[in-house]
Protein backbone atom coordinates (compact mmCIF):
# COMPACT_ATOMS: atom_id res chain seq x y z
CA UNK A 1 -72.60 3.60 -2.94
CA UNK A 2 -71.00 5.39 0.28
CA UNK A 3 -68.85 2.09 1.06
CA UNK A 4 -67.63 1.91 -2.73
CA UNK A 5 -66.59 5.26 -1.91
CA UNK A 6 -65.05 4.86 1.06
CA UNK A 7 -63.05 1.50 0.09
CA UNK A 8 -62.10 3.64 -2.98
CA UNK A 9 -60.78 6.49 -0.75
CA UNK A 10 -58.91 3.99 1.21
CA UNK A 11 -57.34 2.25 -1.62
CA UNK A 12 -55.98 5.65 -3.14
CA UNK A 13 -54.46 6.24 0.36
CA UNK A 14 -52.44 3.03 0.51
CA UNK A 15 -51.96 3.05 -2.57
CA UNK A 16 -50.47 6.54 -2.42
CA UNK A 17 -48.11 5.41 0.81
CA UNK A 18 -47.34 2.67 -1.46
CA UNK A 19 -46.11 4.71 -4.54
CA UNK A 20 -44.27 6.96 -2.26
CA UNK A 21 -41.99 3.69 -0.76
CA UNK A 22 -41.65 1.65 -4.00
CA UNK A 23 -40.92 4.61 -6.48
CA UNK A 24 -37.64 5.80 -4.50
CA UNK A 25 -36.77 2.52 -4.08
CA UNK A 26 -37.27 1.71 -7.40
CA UNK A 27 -34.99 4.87 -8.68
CA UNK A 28 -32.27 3.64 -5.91
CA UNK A 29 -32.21 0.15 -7.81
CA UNK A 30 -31.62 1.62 -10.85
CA UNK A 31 -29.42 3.93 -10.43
CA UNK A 32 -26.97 1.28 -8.21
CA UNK A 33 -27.23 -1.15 -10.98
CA UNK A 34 -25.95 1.93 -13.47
CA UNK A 35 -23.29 2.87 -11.03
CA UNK A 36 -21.97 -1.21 -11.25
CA UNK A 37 -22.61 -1.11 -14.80
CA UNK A 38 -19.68 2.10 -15.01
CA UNK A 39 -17.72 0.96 -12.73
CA UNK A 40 -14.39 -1.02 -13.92
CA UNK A 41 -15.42 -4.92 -13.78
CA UNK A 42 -12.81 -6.45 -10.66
CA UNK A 43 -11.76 -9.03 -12.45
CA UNK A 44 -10.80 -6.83 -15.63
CA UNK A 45 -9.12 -4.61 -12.79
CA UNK A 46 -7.02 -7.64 -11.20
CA UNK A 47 -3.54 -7.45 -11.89
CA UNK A 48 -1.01 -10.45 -10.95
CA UNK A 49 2.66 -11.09 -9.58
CA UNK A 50 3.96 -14.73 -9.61
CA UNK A 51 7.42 -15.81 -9.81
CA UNK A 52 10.65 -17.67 -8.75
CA UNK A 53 11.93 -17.45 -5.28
CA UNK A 54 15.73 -18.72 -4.25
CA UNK A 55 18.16 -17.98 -1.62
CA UNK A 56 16.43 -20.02 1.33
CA UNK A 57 18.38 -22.24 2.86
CA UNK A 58 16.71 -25.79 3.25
CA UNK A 59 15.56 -26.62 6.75
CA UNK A 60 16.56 -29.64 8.48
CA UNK A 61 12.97 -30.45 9.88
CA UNK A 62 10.53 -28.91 7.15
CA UNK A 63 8.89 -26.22 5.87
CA UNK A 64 6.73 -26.25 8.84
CA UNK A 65 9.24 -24.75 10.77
CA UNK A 66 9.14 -21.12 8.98
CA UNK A 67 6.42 -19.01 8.43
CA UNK A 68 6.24 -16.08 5.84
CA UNK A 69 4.18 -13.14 4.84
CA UNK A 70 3.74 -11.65 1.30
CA UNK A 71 3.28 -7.94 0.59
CA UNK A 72 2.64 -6.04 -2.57
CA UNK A 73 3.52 -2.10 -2.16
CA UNK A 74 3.44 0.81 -3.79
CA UNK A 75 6.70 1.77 -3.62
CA UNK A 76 6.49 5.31 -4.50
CA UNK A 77 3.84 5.81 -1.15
CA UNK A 78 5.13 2.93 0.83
CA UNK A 79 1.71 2.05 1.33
CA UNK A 80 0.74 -1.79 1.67
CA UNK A 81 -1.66 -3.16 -0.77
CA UNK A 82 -2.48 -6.25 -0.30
CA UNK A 83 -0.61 -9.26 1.06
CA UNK A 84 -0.80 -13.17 2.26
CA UNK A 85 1.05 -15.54 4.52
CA UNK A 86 2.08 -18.48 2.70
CA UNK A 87 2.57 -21.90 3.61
CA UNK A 88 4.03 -25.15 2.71
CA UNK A 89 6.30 -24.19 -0.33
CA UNK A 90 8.85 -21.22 -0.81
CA UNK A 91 10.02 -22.14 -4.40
CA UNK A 92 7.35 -20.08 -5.78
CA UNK A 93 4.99 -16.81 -5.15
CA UNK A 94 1.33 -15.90 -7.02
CA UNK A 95 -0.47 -13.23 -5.70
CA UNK A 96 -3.54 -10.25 -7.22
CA UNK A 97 -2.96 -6.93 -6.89
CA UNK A 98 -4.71 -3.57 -8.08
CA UNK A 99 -2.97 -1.77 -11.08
CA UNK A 100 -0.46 0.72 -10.68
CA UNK A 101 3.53 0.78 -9.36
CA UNK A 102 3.86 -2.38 -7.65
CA UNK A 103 6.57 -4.29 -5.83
CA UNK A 104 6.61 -8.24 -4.01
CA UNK A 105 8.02 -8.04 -0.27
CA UNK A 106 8.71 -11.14 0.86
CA UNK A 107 9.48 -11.91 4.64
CA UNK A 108 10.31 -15.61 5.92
CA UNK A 109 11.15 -16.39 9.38
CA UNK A 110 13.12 -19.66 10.06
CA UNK A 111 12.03 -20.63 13.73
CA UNK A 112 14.98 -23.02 13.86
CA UNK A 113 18.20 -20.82 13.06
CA UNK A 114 16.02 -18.00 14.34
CA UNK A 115 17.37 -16.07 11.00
CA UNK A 116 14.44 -13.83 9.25
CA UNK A 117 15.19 -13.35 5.31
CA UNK A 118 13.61 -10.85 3.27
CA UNK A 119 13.76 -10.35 -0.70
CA UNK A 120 11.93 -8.07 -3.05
CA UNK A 121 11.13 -7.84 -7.12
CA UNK A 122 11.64 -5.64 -9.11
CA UNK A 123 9.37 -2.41 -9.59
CA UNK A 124 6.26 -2.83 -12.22
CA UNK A 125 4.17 -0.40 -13.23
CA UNK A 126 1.14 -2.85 -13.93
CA UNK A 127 -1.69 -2.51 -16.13
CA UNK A 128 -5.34 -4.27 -15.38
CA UNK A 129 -5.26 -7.44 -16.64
CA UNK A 130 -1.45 -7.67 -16.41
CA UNK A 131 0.51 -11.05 -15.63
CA UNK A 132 3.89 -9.78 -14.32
CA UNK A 133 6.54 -12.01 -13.85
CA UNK A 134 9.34 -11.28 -11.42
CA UNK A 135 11.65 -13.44 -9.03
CA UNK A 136 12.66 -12.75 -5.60
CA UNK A 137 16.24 -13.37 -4.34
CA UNK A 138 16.02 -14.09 -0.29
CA UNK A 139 18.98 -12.27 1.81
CA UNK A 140 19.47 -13.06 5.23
CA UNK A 141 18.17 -9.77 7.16
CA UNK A 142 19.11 -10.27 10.47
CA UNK A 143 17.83 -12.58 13.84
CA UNK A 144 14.73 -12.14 15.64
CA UNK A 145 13.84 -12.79 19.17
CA UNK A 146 10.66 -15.19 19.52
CA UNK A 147 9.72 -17.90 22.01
CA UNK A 148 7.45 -19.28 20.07
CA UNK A 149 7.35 -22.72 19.14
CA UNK A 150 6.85 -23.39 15.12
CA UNK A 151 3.08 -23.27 14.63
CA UNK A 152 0.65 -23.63 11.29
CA UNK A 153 -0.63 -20.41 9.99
CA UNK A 154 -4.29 -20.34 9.80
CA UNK A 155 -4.77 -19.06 5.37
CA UNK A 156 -5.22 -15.69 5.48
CA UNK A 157 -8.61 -15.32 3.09
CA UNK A 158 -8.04 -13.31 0.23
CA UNK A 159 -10.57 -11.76 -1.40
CA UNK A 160 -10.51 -9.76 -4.33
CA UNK A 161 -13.77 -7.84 -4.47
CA UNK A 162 -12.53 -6.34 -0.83
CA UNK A 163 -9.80 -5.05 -2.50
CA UNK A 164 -11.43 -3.32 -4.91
CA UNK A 165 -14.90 -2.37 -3.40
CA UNK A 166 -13.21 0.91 -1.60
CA UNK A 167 -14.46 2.15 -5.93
CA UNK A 168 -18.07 1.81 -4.25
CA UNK A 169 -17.40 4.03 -1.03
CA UNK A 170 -18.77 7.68 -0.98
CA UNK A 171 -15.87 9.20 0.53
CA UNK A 172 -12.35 9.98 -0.87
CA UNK A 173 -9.63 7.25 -0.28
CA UNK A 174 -7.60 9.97 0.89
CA UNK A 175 -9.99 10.73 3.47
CA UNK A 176 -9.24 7.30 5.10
CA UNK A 177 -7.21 6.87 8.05
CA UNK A 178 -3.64 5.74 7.13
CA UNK A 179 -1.72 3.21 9.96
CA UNK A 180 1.54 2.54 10.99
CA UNK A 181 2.46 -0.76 13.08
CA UNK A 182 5.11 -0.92 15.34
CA UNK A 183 6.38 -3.10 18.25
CA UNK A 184 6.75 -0.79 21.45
CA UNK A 185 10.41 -0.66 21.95
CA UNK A 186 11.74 -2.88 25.01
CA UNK A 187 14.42 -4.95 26.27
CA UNK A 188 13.19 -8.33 23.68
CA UNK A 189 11.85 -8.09 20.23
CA UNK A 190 11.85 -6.60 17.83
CA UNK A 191 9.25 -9.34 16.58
CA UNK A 192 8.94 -8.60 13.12
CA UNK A 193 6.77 -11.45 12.42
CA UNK A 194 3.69 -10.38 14.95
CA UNK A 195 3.89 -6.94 13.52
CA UNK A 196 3.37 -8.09 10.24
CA UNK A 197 0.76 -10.21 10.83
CA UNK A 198 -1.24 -7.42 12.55
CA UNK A 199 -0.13 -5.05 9.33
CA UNK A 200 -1.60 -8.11 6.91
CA UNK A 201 -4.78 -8.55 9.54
CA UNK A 202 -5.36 -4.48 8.66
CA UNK A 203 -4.78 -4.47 4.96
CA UNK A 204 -6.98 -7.51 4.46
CA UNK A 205 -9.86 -5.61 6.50
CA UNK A 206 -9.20 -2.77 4.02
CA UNK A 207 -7.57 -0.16 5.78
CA UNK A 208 -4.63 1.73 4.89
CA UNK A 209 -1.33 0.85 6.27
CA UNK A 210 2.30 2.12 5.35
CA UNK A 211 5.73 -0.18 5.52
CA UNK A 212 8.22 0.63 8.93
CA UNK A 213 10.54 -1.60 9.05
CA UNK A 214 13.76 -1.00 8.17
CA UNK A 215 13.80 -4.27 6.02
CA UNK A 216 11.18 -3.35 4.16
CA UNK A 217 12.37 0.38 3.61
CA UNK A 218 15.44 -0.75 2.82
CA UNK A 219 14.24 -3.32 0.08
CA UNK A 220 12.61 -0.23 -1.52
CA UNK A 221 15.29 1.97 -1.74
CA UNK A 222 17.51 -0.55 -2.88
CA UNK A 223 15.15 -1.16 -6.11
CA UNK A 224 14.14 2.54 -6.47
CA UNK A 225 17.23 3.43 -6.92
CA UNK A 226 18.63 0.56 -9.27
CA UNK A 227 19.88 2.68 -12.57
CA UNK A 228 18.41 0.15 -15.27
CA UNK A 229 15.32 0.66 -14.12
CA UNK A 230 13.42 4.12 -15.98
CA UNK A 231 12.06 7.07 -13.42
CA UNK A 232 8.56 6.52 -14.61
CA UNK A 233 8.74 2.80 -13.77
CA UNK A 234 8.73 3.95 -9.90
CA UNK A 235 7.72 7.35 -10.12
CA UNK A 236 8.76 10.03 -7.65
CA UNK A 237 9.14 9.21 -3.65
CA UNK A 238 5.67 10.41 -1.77
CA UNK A 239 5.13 8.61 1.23
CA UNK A 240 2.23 8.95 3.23
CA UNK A 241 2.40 9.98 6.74
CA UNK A 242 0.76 7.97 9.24
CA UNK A 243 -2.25 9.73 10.63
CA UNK A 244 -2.67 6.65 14.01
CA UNK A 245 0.29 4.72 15.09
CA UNK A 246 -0.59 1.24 16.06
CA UNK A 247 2.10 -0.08 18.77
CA UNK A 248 2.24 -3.54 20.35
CA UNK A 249 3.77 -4.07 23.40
CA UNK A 250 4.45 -7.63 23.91
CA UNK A 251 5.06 -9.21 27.20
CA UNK A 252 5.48 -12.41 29.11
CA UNK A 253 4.28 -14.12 32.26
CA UNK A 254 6.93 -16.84 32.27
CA UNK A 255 5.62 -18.44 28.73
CA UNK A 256 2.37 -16.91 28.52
CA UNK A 257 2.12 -13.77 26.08
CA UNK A 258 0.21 -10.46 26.89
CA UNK A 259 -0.33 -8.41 24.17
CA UNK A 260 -1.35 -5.29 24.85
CA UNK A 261 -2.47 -2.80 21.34
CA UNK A 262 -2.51 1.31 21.75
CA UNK A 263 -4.13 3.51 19.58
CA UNK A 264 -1.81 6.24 19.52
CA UNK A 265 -3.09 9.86 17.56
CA UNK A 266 -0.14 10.87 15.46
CA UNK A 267 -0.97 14.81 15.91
CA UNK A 268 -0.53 14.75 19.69
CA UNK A 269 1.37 11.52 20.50
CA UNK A 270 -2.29 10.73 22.84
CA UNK A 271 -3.32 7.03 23.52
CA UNK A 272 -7.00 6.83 21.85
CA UNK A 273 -8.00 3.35 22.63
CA UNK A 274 -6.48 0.42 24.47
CA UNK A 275 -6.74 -3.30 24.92
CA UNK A 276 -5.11 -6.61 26.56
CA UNK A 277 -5.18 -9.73 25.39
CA UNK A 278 -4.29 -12.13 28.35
CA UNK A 279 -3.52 -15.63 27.05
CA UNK A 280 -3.88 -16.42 30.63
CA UNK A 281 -7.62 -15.82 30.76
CA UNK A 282 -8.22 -15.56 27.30
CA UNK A 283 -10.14 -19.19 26.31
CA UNK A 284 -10.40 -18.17 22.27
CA UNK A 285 -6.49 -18.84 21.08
CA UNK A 286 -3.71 -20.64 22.69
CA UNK A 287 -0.14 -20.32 21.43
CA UNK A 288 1.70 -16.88 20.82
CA UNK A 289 1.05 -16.18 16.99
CA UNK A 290 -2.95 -17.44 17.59
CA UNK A 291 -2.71 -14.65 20.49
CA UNK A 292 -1.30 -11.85 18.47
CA UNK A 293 -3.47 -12.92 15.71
CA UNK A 294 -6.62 -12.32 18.29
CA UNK A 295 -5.50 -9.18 19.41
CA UNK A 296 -5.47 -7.73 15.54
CA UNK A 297 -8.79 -9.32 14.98
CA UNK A 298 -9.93 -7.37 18.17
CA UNK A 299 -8.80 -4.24 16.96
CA UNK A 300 -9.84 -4.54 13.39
CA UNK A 301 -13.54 -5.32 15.02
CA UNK A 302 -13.17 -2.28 16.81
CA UNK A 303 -12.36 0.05 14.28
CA UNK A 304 -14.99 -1.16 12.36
CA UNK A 305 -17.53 0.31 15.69
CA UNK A 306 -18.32 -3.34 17.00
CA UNK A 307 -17.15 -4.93 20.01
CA UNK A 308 -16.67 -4.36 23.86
CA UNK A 309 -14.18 -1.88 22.88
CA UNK A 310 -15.42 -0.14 19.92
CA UNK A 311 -12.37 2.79 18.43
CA UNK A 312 -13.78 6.29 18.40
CA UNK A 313 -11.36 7.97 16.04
CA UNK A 314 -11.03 11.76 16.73
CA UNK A 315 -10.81 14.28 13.65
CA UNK A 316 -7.54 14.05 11.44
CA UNK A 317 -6.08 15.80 8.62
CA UNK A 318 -6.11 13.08 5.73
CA UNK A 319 -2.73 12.17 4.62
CA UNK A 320 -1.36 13.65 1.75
CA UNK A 321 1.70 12.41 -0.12
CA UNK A 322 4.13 14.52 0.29
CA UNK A 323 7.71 14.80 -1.75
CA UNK A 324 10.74 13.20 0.22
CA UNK A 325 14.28 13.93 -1.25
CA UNK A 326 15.76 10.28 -0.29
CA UNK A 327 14.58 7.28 2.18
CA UNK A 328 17.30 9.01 4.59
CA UNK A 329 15.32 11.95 5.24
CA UNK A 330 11.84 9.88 5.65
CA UNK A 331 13.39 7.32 8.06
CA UNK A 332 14.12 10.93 10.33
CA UNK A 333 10.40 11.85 9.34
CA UNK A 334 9.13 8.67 10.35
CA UNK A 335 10.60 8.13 13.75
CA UNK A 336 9.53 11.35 14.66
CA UNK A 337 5.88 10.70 13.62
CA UNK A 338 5.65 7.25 15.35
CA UNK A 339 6.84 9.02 18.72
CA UNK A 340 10.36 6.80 18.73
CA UNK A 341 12.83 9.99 18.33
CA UNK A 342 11.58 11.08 22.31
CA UNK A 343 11.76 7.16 23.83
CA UNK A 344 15.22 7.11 22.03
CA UNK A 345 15.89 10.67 23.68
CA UNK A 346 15.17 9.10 27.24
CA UNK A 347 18.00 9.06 29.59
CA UNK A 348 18.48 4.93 29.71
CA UNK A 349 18.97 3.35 32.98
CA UNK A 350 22.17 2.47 34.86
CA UNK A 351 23.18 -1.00 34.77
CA UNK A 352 25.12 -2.47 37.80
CA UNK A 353 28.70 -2.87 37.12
CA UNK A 354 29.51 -6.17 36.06
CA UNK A 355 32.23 -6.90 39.37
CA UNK A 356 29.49 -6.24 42.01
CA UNK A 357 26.53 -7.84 40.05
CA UNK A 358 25.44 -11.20 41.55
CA UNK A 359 25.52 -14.00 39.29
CA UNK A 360 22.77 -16.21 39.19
CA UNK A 361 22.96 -19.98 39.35
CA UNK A 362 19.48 -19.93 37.13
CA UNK A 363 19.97 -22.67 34.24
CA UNK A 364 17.66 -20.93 31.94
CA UNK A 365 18.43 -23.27 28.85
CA UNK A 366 17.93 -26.32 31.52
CA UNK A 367 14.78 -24.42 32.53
CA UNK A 368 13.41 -24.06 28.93
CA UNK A 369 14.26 -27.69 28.09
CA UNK A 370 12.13 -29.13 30.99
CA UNK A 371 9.15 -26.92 30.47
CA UNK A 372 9.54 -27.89 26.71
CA UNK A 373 8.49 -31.55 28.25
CA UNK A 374 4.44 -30.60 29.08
CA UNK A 375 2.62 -28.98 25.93
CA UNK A 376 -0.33 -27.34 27.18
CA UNK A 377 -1.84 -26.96 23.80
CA UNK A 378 -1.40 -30.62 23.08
CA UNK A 379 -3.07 -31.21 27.07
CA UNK A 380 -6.12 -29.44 25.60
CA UNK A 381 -6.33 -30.68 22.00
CA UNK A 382 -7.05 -34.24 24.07
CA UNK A 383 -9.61 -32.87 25.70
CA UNK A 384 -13.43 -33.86 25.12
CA UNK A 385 -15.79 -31.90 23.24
CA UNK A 386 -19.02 -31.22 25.30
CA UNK A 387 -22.60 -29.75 23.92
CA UNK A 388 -23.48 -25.93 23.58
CA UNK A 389 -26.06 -23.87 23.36
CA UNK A 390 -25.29 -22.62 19.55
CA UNK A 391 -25.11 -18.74 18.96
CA UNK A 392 -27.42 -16.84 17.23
CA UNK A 393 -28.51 -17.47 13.13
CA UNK A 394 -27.10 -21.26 13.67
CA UNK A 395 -29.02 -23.26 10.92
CA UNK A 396 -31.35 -25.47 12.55
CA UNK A 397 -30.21 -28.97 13.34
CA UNK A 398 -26.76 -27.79 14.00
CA UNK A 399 -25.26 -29.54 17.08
CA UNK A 400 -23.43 -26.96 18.71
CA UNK A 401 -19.67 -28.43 21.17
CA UNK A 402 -16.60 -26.66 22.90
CA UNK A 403 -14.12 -27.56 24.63
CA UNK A 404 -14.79 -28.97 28.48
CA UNK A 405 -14.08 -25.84 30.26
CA UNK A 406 -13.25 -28.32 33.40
CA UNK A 407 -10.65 -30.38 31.28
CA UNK A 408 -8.94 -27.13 29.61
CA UNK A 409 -8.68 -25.30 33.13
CA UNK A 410 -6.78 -28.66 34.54
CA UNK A 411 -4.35 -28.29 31.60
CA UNK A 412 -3.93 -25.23 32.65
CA UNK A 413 -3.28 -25.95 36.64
CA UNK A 414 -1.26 -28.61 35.30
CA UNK A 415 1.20 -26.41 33.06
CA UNK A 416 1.10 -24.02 36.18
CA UNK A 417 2.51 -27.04 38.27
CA UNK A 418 4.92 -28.17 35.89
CA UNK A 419 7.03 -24.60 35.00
CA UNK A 420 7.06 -24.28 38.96
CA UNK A 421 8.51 -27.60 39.12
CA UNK A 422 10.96 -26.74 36.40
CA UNK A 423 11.63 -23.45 38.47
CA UNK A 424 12.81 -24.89 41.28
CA UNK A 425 14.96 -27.53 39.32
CA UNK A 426 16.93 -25.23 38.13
CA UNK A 427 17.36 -22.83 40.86
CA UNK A 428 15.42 -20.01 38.91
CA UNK A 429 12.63 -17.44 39.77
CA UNK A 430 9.99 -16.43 37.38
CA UNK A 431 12.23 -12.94 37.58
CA UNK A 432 15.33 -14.83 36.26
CA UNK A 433 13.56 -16.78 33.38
CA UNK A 434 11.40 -13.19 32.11
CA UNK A 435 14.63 -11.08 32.22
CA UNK A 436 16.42 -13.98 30.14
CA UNK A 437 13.83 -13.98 27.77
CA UNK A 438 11.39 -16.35 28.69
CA UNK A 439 10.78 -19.81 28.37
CA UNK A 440 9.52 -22.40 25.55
CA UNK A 441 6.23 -22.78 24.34
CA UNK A 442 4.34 -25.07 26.47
């Protein structure tokens, strides 16, 4: 009778733990499968642009040779919503969106004419469920500086429920930090093209980024202030103001790109966080858009805490729109905010006068034409794949290869060998070939 007892006694007790783990648990379920139930179904709240897009002139080689990144923004906060590089074909666009004031920015950058083109639609205020139609005319915007070699994009992955999954976060959205990317100002650049990719790299990973290029700004204002257009379609001008300015600084060891990503707090102008991304010990990417496209994945893994490197974001006062009388007076707001009104205010240095100046016998274009004879990418695309030990939470069974380390490092030596044999060629020091911009992509 006393063990019946005692087994009872015991079963009340787990039982008891039991009830007090499944119960909350159970009212947790519940009430998460309510909040999904009320919340606006994504693919009732996916809107959609698609349309037309001329004014690019045809390339002699192929599309392969241009690359291009599209951007939907809100033009009335000059924040980015979503965006895409695409590939292959120009004629056309199709991208989802979220509802609201909406506008298409499209950027293309022809690597042969070195000409970037940029074209916008019109303003739509777009409902959930919408289909809006609206062409983009391409204008030439200008050159860019980039010694890159044409390479394919890797498909940026666009996923819809990222988009609209910030409807399941606790917190405000205005509580999130809002970005600004820009290319540290220097004697090459102002490349356009990285800076957008690591602007698409953020908004993909769902953080908040505003436009800064003057392109892009301009683009706006243009359509903003087009007078068949009503006020409501765009609504009034409220940009938001960066809270953390993030600047690449871009640099060269003859054709190898550093790039080098500061944190910079907006409030006090302080460098918060800091990396380097050395192509020429970095094993993961070769080529300079695969490099700039590691050194945004590195940052966006260390905002989100994980890493070597992981951000630590001090305290900031969420970002507010705030009413802005033209794009005139937020172009003077913005420089100010990204730090660029005291580099601008820097005394510049003297240059030697042009009649004492010694003038170098370096043949850079010879230079860059011999060192376009040795690809070091194509060197290690030959070389063998060798087996791995496979990381963690590989299925079973998987057989796990790399690249031979031994193989890729004697590409390397080898491109080493060959731009100092190109060097001395063309009576040129690695000084001479930097300053002129650098060489071709080997």
């Amino acid at each position: 009778m006393c063990d019946n007892i005692g087994v009872m006694t015991r079963w009340k007790r787990v039982f008891g733990k039991m009830y007090l783990i499944i119960v909350p648990l159970a009212v947790l379920l519940v009430a998460a499968v309510f909040f999904i139930l009320q919340s606006p179904n994504p693919k009732t709240s996916i809107t959609e642009f698609t349309g037309e897009v001329s004014g690019l002139p045809p390339s002699s080689i192929g599309t392969t040779s241009k690359s291009a990144i599209l951007n939907i923004v809100d033009p009335a906060t000059v924040q980015l919503i979503t965006g895409k590089k695409i590939e292959g074909s120009f004629s056309s666009y199709q991208i989802e969106t979220s509802p609201g004031r909406r506008m298409a920015l499209l950027k293309v950058w022809d690597f042969d004419s070195k000409k970037m083109y940029i074209g916008s639609s019109r303003i739509s205020n777009l409902s959930a469920g919408q289909t809006q139609k609206a062409d983009i005319a391409l204008k030439e915007a200008g050159t860019f500086n980039d010694i890159s070699t044409p390479v394919s994009f890797r498909p940026a992955v666009f996923n819809t429920f990222t988009i609209f999954s910030k409807s399941f976060i606790a917190y405000a959205a205005e509580e999130k930090p809002v970005f600004a990317v820009i290319h540290k100002p220097g004697p090459h650049g102002p490349y356009s093209d990285q800076v957008a990719d690591v602007q698409l790299t953020l908004v993909l990973s769902g953080n908040q980024v505003i436009v800064t290029d003057l392109q892009s700004l301009d683009a706006i204002d243009e359509e903003r202030n087009l007078k068949d257009l009503a006020p409501d379609t765009y609504g009034d001008f409220k940009p938001l103001e960066p809270n953390f300015v993030v600047e690449l600084d871009i640099k060269f060891d003859l054709t190898w790109p550093i790039i080098t990503i500061s944190l910079v707090n907006v409030e006090n102008q302080e460098v918060i966080w800091k990396d380097t991304t050395d192509s020429r010990v970095e094993t993961k990417a070769y080529g300079f858009s695969n490099v700039v496209k590691l050194a945004g994945d590195k940052l966006v893994e260390s905002l989100n805490g994980k890493g070597p490197n992981p951000v630590k974001l001090p305290a900031f006062t969420p970002s507010v729109p705030k009413p802005v009388k033209s794009m005139a007076e937020w172009r003077v707001r913005l420089r100010k905010l990204l730090g660029l009104d005291k580099q601008s205010e820097s005394k510049p240095q003297s240059l030697p006068s042009p009649t004492t100046a010694p003038k170098s016998s370096c043949n850079i274009p010879a230079f860059r034409k011999c060192a376009d004879t040795f690809s070091l990418q194509g060197c290690i695309d030959a070389c063998p794949y060798v087996p791995t030990t496979c990381p963690p939470g590989t299925p079973p069974n998987t057989d796990c290869k790399e690249t031979d380390k031994a193989c890729s490092n004697a590409c390397s030596n080898k491109a080493d060998a060959h731009i100092d044999s190109c060097l001395a060629s063309n009576n040129c020091t690695k000084e001479e070939v930097i300053a002129g911009g650098g060489g071709a992509q080997r």
